[in-house]
C-alpha atoms as a PDB file:
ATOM      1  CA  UNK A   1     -89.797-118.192  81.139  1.00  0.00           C
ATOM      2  CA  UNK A   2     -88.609-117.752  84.663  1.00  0.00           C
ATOM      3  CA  UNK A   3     -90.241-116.011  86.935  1.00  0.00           C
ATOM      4  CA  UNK A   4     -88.947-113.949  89.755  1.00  0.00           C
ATOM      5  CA  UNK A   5     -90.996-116.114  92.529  1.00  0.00           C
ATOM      6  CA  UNK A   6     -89.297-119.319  91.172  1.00  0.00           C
ATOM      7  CA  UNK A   7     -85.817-117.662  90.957  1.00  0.00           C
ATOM      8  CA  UNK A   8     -86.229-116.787  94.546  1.00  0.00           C
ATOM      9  CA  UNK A   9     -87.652-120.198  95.171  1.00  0.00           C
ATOM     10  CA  UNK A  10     -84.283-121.662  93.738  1.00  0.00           C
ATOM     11  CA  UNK A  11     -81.658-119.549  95.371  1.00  0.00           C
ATOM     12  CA  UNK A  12     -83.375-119.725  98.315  1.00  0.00           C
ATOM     13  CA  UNK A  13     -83.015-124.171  97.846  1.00  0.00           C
ATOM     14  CA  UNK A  14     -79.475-123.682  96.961  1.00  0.00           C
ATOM     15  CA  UNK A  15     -78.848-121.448  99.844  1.00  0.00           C
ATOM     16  CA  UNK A  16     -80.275-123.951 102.535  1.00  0.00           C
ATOM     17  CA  UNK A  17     -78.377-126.824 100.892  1.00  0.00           C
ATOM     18  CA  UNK A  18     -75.321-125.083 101.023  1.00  0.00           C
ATOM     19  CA  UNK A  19     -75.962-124.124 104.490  1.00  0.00           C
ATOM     20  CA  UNK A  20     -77.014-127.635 105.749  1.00  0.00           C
ATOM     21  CA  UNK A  21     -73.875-129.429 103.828  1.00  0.00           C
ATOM     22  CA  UNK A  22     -71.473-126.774 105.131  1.00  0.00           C
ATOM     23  CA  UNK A  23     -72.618-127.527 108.518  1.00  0.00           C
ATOM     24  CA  UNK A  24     -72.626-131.283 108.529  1.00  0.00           C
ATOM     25  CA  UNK A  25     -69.187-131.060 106.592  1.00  0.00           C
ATOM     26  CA  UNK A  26     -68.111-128.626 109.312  1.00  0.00           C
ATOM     27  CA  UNK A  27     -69.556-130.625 112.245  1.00  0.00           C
ATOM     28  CA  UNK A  28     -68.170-133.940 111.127  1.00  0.00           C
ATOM     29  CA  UNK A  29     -64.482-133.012 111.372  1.00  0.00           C
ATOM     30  CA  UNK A  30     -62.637-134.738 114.543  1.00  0.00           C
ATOM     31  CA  UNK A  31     -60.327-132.119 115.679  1.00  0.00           C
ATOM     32  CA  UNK A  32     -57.269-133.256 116.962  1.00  0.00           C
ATOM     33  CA  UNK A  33     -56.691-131.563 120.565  1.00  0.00           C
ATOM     34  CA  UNK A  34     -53.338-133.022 121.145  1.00  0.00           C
ATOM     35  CA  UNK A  35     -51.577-131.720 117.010  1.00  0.00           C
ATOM     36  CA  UNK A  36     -49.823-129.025 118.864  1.00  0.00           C
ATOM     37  CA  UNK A  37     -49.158-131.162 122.194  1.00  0.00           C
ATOM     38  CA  UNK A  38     -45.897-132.857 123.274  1.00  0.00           C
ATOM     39  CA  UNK A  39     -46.385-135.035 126.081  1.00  0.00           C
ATOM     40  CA  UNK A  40     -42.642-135.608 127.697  1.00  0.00           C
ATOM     41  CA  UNK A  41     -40.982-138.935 129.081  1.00  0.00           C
ATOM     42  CA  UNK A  42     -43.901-141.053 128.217  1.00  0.00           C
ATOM     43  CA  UNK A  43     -46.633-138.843 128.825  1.00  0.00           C
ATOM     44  CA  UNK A  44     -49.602-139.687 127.002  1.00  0.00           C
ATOM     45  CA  UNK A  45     -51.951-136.532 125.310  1.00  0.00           C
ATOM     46  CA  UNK A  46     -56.012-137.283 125.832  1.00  0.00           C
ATOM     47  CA  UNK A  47     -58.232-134.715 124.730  1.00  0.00           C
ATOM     48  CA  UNK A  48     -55.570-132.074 124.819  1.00  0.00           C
ATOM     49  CA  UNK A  49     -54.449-132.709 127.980  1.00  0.00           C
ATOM     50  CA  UNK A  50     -50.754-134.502 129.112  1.00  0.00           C
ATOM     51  CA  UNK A  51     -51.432-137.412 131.253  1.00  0.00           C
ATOM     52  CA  UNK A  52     -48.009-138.078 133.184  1.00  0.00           C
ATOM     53  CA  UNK A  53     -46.381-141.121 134.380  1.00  0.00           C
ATOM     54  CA  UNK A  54     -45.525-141.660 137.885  1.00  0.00           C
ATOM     55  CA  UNK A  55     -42.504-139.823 138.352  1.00  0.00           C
ATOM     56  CA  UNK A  56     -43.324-137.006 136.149  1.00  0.00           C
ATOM     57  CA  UNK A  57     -46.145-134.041 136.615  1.00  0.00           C
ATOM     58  CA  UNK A  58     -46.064-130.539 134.642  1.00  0.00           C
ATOM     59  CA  UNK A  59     -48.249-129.506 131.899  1.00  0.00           C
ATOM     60  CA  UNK A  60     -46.134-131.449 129.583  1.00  0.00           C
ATOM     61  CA  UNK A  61     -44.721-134.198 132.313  1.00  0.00           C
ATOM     62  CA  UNK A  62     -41.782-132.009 131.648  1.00  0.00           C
ATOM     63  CA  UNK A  63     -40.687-132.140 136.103  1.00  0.00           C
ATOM     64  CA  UNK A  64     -39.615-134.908 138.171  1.00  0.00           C
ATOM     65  CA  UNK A  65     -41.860-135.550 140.813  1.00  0.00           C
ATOM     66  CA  UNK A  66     -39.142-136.624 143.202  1.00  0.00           C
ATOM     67  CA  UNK A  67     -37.260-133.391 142.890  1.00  0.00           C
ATOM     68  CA  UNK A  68     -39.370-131.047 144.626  1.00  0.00           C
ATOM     69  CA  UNK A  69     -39.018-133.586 148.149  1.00  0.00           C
ATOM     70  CA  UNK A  70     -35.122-133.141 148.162  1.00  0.00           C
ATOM     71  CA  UNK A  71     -33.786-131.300 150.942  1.00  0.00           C
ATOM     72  CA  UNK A  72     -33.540-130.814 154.459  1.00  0.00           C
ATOM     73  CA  UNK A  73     -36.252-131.403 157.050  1.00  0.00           C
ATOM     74  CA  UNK A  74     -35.906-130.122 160.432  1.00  0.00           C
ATOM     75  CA  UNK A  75     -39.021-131.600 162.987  1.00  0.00           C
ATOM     76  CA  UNK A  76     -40.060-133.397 165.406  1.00  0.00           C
ATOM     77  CA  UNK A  77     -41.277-136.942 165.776  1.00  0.00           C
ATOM     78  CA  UNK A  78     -43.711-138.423 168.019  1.00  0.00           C
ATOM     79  CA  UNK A  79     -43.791-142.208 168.508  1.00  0.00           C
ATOM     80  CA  UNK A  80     -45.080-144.694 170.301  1.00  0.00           C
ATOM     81  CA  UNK A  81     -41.970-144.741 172.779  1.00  0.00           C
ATOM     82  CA  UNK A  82     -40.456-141.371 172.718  1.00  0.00           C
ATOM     83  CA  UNK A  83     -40.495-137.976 170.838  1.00  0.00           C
ATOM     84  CA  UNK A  84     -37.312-136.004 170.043  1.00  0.00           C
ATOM     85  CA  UNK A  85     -36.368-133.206 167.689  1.00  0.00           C
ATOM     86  CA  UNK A  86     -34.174-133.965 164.594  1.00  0.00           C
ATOM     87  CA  UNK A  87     -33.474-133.610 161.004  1.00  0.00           C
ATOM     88  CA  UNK A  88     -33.996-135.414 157.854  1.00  0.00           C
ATOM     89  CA  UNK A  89     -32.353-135.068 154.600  1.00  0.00           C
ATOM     90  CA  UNK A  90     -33.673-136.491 151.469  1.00  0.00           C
ATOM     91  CA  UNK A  91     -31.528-136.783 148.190  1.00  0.00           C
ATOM     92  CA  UNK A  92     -32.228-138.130 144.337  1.00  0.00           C
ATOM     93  CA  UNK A  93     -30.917-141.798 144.131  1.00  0.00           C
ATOM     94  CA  UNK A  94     -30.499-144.082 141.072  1.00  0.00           C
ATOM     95  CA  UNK A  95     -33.679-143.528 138.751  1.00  0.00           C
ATOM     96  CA  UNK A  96     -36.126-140.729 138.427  1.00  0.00           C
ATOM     97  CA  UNK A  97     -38.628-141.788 140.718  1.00  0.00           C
ATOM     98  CA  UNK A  98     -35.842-142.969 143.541  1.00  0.00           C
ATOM     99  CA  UNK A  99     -34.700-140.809 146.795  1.00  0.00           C
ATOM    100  CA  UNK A 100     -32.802-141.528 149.503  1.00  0.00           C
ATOM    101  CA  UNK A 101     -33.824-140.916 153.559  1.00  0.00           C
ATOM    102  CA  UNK A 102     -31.477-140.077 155.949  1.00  0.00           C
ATOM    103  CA  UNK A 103     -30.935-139.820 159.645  1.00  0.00           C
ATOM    104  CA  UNK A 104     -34.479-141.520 160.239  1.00  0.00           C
ATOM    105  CA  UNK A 105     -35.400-142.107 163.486  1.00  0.00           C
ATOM    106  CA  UNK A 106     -32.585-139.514 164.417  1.00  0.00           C
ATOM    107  CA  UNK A 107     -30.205-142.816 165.049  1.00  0.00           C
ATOM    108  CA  UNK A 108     -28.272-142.049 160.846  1.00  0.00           C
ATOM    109  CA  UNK A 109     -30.433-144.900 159.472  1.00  0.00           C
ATOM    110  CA  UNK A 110     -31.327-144.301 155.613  1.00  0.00           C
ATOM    111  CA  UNK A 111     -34.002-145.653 153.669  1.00  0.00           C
ATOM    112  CA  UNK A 112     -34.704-146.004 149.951  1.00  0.00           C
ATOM    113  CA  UNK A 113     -38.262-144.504 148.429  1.00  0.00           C
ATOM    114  CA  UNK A 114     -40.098-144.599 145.296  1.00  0.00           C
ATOM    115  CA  UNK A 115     -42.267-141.714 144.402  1.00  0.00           C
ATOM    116  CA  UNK A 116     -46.094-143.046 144.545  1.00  0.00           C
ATOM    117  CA  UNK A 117     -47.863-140.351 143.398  1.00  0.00           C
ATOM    118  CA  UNK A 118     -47.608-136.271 143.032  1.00  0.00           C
ATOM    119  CA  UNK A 119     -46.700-135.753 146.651  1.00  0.00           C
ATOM    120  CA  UNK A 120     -46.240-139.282 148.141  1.00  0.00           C
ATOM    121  CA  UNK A 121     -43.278-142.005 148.416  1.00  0.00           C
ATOM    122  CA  UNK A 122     -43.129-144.988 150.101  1.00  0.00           C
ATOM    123  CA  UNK A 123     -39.575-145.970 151.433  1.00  0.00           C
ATOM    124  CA  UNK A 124     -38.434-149.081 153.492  1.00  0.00           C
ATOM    125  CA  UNK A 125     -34.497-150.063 154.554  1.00  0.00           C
ATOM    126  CA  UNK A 126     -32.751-151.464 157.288  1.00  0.00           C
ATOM    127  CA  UNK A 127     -29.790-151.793 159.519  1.00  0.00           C
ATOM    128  CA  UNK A 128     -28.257-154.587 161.058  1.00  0.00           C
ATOM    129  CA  UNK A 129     -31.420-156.444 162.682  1.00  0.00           C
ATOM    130  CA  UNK A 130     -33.353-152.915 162.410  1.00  0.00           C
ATOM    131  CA  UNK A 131     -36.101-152.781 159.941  1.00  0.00           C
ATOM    132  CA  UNK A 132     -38.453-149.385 159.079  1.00  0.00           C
ATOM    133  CA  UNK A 133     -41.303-149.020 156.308  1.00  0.00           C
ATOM    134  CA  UNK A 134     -43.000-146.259 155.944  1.00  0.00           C
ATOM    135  CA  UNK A 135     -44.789-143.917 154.063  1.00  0.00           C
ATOM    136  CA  UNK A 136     -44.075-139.908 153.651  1.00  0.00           C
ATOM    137  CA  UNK A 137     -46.521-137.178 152.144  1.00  0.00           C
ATOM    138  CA  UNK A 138     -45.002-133.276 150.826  1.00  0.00           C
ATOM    139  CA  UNK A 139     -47.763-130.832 151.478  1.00  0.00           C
ATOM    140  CA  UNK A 140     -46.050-127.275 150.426  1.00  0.00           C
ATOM    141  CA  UNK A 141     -42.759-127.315 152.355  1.00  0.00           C
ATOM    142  CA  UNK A 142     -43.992-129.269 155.051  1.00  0.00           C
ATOM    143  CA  UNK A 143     -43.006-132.973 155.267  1.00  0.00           C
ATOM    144  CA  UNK A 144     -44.605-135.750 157.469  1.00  0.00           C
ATOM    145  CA  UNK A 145     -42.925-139.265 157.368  1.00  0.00           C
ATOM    146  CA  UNK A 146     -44.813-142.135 159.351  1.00  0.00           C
ATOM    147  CA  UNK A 147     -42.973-145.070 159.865  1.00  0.00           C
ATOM    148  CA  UNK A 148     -42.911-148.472 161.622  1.00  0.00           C
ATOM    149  CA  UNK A 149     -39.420-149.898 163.300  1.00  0.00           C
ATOM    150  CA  UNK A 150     -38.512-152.748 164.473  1.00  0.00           C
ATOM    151  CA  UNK A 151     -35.838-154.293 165.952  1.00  0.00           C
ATOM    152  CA  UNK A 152     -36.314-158.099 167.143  1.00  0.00           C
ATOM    153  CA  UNK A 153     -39.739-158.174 168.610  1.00  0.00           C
ATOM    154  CA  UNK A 154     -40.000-154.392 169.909  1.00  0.00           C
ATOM    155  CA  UNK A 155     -41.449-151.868 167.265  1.00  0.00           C
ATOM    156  CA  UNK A 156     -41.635-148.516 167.278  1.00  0.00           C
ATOM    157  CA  UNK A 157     -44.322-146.518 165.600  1.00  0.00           C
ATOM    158  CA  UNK A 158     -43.636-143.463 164.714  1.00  0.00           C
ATOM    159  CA  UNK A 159     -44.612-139.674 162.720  1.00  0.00           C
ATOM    160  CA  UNK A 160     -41.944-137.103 161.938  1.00  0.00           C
ATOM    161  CA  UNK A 161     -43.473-133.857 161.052  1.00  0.00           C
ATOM    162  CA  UNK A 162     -40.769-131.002 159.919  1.00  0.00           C
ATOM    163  CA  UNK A 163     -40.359-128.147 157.327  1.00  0.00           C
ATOM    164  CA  UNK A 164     -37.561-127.437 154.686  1.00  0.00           C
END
């Protein structure tokens, strides 16, 4: 016959080996983090999180980097030899992570950029026997361009510091 102790005994074994299998079963499962994630223009999902390419930032990569620098600057720039008070305007250009410079060095030059990273570009471009390289850096509205330019054997560094 069966006795109450041993009954207990038993659904007491079945309840702990139920237990322990649910929770290995439960614990072994890989969840994927990224099912419900879309990454956009060749963003890459890690651990539920969008990892953008260079051009791109946004939780999805969904916004172009570059668009957020295009606009107006008015500032001044401090170089080397000289300091005046000007305006730069910065456009899109040919590819997503493009932009165009103009009226550097407040003499109408205008340079060609790539986007770098979330708030950097690098640009370089020239003019007759006038070269400038350079790098420029978007911290809120506030834009600061520093640049090297050279024409012959005289160059010119300079930093242009304005706001949209």
């Amino acid at each position: 016959m069966f006795s109450m102790k041993s009954f207990r005994n038993v659904a007491l074994s079945t309840l702990l080996t139920i237990g322990a299998f649910s929770a290995i079963t439960y614990t072994s499962c890989n969840k994927d983090e990224c099912k419900d994630v879309v990454c956009q223009n060749g963003g890459t999902c890690t651990n539920g999180t969008c990892t953008c390419p260079t051009g791109y930032e946004g939780t999805n990569c969904e916004t172009k980097s570059r668009d957020k620098f295009i606009g107006t600057y008015v500032g001044t720039e401090i170089c080397t030899v000289g300091t005046d008070n000007y305006s730069i305007t910065i456009a899109s250009n040919s590819d997503n992570i493009k932009l165009t410079m103009t009226n550097l060095y407040n003499e109408g030059f205008s340079a060609v950029g790539s986007v770098t990273g979330k708030n950097t570009f690098t640009f370089s471009g020239s003019s007759g026997t006038t070269t400038y390289t350079g790098t420029g850096e978007l911290t809120g509205s506030a834009l600061k361009v520093t640049y090297t330019i050279t024409t012959g054997a005289v160059s010119n560094s300079c930093t242009f510091n304005g706001s949209k």
